[in-house]
C-alpha atoms as a PDB file:
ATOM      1  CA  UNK A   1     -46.979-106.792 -10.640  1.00  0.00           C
ATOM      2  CA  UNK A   2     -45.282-105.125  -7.946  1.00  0.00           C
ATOM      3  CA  UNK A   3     -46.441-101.766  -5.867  1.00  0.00           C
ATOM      4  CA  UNK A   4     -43.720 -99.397  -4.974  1.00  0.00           C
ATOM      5  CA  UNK A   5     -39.826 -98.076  -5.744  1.00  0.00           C
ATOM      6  CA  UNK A   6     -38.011-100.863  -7.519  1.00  0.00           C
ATOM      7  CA  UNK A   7     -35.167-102.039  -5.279  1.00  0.00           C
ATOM      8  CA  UNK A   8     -31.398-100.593  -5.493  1.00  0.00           C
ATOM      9  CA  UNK A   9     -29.635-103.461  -5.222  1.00  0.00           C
ATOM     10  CA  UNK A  10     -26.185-102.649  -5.487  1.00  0.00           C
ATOM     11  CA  UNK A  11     -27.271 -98.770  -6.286  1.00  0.00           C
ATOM     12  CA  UNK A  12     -27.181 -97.939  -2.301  1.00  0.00           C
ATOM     13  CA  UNK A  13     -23.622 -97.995  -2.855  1.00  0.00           C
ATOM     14  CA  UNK A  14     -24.051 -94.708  -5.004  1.00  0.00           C
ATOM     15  CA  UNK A  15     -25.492 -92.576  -1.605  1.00  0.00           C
ATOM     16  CA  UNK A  16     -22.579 -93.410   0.782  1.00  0.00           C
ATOM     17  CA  UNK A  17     -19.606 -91.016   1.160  1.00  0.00           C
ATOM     18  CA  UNK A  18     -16.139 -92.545   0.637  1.00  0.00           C
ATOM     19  CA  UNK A  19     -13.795 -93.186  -2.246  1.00  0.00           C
ATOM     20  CA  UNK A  20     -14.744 -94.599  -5.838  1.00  0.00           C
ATOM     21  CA  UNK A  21     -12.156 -97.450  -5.821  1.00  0.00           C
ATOM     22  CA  UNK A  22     -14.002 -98.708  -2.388  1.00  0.00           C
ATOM     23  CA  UNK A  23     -17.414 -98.039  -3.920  1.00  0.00           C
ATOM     24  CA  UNK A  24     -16.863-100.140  -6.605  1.00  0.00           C
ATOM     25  CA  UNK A  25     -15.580-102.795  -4.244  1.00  0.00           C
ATOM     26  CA  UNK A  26     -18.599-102.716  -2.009  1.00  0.00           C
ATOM     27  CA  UNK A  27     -20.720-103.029  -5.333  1.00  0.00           C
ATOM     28  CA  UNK A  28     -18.924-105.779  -6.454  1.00  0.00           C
ATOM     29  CA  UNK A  29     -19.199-107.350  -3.479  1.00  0.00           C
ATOM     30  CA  UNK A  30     -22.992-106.742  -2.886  1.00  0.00           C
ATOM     31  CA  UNK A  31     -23.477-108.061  -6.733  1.00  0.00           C
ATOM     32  CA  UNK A  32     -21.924-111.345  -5.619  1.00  0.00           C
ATOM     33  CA  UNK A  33     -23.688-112.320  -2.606  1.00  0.00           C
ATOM     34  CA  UNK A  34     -26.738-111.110  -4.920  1.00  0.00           C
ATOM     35  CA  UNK A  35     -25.878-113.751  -7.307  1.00  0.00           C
ATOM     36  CA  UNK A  36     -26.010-110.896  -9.895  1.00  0.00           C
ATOM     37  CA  UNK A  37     -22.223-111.547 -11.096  1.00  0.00           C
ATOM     38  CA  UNK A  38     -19.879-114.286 -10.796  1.00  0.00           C
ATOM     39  CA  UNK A  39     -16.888-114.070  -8.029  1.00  0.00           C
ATOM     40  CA  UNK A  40     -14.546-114.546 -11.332  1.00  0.00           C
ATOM     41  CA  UNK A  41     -16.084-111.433 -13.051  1.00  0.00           C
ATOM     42  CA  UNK A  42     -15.905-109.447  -9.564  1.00  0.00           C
ATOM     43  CA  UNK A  43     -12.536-110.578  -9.373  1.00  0.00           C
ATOM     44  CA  UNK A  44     -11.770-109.648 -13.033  1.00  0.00           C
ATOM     45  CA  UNK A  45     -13.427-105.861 -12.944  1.00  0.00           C
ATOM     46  CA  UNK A  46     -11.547-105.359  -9.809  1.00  0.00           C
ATOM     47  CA  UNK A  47      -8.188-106.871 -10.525  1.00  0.00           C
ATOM     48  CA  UNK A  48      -8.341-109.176  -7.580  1.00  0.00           C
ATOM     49  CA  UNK A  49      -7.347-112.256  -6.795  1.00  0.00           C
ATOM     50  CA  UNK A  50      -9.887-114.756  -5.789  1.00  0.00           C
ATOM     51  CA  UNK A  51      -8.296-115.232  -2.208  1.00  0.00           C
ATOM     52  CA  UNK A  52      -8.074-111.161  -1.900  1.00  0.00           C
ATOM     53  CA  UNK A  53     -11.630-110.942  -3.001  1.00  0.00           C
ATOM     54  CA  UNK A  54     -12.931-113.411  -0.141  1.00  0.00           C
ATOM     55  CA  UNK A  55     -10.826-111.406   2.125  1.00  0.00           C
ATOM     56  CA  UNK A  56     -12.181-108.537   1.160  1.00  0.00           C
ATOM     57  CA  UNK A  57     -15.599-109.757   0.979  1.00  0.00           C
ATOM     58  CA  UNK A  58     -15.528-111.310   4.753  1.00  0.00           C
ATOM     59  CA  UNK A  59     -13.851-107.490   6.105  1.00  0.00           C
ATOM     60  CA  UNK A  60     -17.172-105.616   4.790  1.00  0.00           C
ATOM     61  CA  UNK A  61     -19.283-107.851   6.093  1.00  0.00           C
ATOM     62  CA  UNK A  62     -17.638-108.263   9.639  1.00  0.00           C
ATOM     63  CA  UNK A  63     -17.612-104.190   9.562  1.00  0.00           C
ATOM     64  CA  UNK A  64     -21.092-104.070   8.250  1.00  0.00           C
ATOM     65  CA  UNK A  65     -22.190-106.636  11.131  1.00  0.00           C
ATOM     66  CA  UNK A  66     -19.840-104.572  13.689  1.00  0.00           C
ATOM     67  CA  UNK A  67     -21.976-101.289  12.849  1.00  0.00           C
ATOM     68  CA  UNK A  68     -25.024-103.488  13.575  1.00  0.00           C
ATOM     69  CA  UNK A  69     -24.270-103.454  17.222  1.00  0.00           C
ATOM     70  CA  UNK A  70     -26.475-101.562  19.465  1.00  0.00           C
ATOM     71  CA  UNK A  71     -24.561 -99.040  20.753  1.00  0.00           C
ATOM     72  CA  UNK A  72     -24.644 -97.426  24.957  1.00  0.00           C
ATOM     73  CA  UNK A  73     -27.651 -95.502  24.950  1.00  0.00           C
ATOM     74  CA  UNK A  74     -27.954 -91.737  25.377  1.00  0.00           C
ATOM     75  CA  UNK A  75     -25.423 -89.208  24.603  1.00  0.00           C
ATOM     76  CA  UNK A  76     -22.025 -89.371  24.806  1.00  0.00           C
ATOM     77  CA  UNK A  77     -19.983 -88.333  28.432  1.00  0.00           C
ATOM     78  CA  UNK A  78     -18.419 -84.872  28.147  1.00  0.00           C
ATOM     79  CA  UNK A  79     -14.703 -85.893  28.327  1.00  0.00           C
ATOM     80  CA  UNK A  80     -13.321 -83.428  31.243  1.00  0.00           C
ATOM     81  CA  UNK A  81     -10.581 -81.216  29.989  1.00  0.00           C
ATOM     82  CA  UNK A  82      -8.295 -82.277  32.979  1.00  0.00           C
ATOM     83  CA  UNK A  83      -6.546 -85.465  32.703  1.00  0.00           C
ATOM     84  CA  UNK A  84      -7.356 -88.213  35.144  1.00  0.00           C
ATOM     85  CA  UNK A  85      -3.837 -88.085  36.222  1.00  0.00           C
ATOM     86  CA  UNK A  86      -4.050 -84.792  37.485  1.00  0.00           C
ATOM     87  CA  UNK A  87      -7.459 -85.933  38.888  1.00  0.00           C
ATOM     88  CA  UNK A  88      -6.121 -88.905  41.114  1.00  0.00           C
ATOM     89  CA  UNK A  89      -3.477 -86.271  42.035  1.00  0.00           C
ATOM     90  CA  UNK A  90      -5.715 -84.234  43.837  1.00  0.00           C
ATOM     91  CA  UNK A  91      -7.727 -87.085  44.828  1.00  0.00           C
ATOM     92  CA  UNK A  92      -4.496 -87.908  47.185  1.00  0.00           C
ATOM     93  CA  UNK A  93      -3.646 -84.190  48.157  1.00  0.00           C
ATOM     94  CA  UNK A  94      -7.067 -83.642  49.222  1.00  0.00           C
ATOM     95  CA  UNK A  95      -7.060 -87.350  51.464  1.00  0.00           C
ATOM     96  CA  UNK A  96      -3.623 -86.138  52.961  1.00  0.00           C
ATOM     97  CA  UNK A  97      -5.061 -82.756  53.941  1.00  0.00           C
ATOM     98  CA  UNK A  98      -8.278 -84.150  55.526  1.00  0.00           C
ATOM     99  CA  UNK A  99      -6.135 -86.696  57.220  1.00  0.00           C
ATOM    100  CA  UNK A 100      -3.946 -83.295  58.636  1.00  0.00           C
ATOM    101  CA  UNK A 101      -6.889 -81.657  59.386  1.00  0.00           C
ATOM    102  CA  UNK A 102      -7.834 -84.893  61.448  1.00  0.00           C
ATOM    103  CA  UNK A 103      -4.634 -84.931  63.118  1.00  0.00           C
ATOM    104  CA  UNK A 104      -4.811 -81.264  64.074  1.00  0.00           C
ATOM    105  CA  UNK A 105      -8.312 -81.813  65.893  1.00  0.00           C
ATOM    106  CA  UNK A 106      -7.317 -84.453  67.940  1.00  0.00           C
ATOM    107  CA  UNK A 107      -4.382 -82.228  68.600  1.00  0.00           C
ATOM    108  CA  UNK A 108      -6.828 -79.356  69.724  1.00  0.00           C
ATOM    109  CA  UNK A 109      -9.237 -81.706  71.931  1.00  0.00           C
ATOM    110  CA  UNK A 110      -6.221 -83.120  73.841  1.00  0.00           C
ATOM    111  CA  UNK A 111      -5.406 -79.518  74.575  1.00  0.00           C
ATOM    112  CA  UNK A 112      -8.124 -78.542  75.930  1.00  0.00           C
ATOM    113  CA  UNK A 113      -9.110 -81.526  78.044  1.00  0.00           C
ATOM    114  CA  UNK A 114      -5.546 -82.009  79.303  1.00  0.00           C
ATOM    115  CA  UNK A 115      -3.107 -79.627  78.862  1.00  0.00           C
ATOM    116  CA  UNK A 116      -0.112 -81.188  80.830  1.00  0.00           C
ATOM    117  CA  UNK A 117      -0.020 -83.967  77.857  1.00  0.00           C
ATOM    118  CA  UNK A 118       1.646 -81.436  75.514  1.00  0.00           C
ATOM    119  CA  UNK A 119       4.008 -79.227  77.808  1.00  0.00           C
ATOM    120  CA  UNK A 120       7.174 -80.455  78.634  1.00  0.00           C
ATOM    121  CA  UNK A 121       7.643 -82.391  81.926  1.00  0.00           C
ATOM    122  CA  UNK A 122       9.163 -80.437  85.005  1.00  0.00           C
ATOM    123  CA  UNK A 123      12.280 -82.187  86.768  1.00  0.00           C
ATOM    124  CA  UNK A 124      11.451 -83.208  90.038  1.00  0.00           C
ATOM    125  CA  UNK A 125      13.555 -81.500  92.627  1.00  0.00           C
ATOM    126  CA  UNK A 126      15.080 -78.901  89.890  1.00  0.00           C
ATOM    127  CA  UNK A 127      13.480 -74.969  89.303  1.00  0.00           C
ATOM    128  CA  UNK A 128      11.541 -75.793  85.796  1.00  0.00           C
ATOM    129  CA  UNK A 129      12.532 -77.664  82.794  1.00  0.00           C
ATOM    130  CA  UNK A 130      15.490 -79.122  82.378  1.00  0.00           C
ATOM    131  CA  UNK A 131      17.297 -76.219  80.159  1.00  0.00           C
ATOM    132  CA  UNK A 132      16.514 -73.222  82.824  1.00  0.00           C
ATOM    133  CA  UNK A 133      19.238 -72.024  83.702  1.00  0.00           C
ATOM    134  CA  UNK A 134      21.383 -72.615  80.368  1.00  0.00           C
ATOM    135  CA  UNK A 135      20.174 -69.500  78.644  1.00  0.00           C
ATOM    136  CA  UNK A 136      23.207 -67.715  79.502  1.00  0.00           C
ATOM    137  CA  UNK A 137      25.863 -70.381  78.087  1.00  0.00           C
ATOM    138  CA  UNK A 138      26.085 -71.646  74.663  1.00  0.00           C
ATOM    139  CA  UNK A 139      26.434 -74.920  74.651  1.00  0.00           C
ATOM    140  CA  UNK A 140      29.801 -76.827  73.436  1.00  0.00           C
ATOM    141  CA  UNK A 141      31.554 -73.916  74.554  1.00  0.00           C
ATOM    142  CA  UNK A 142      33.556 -73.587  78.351  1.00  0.00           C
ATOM    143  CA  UNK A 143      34.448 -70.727  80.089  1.00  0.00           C
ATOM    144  CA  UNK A 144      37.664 -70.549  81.254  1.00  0.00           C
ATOM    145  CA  UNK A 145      38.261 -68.729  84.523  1.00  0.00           C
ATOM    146  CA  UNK A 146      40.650 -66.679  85.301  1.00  0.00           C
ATOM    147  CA  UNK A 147      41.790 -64.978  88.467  1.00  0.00           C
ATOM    148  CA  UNK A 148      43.851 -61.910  88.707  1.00  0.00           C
ATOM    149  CA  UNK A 149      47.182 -62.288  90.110  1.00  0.00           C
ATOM    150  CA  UNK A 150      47.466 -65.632  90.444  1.00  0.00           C
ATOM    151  CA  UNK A 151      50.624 -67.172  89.184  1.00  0.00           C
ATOM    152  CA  UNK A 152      51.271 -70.679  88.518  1.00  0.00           C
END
């Protein structure tokens, strides 16, 4: 005699949440491999084919073996509300800028340890750079000169 709850069988299907018409497929199923009913009675409650029903058959038990899978432990990662796109975006705005900011530092030191480096070079022999003097003219243009009572 045995001790205990007499086993469901088949009657686990009744506690899962889905659709009848799939219930009574999983039952059907679960009756089979049971040896409870016959695949031609399955197949003839059901309105299967015999092919369909091994199709079927093999598709719950892959899924049913698939849900079997340990999982990654722990909870879930928040997914971040920004896209990654936008993240690598940033990601290469904020290596430009530091690579500025670089720039400008080196910039800064050669400044201050030798300031000729960034002025512009003086002429040798002239007064200054090379434009003094040209402040007065626009270039492209000529003047023409003119004297007073000259005639040609």
């Amino acid at each position: 005699m045995r001790v205990g709850r007499p086993p469901l069988k088949s009657g686990h299907v009744d506690g899962l949440e889905g659709p009848g018409r799939e219930k009574e497929r999983l039952r059907a199923i679960l009756e089979t491999l049971a040896g409870e009913v016959t695949i031609e009675t399955a197949c003839a409650e059901l309105d299967l084919s015999r092919s369909h029903f091994y199709e079927l058959r093999a598709r719950a038990l892959q899924a049913a073996l698939d849900g079997l899978i340990p999982g990654v432990p722990g909870r879930k990662p928040k997914i971040a509300s920004v896209e990654i796109s936008e993240v690598q975006r940033l990601e290469r705005e904020s290596a430009f800028l530091r690579q500025e900011l670089d720039i400008a530092r080196v910039r800064t030191e050669l400044a201050l340890v030798m300031p000729n480096v960034l002025r512009e070079p003086v002429r040798p022999g002239g007064k200054g750079s090379a434009r003094a003097g040209q402040n007065s003219r626009r270039p492209g243009k000529r003047r023409i000169s003119t004297t007073r009572g000259s005639t040609s």
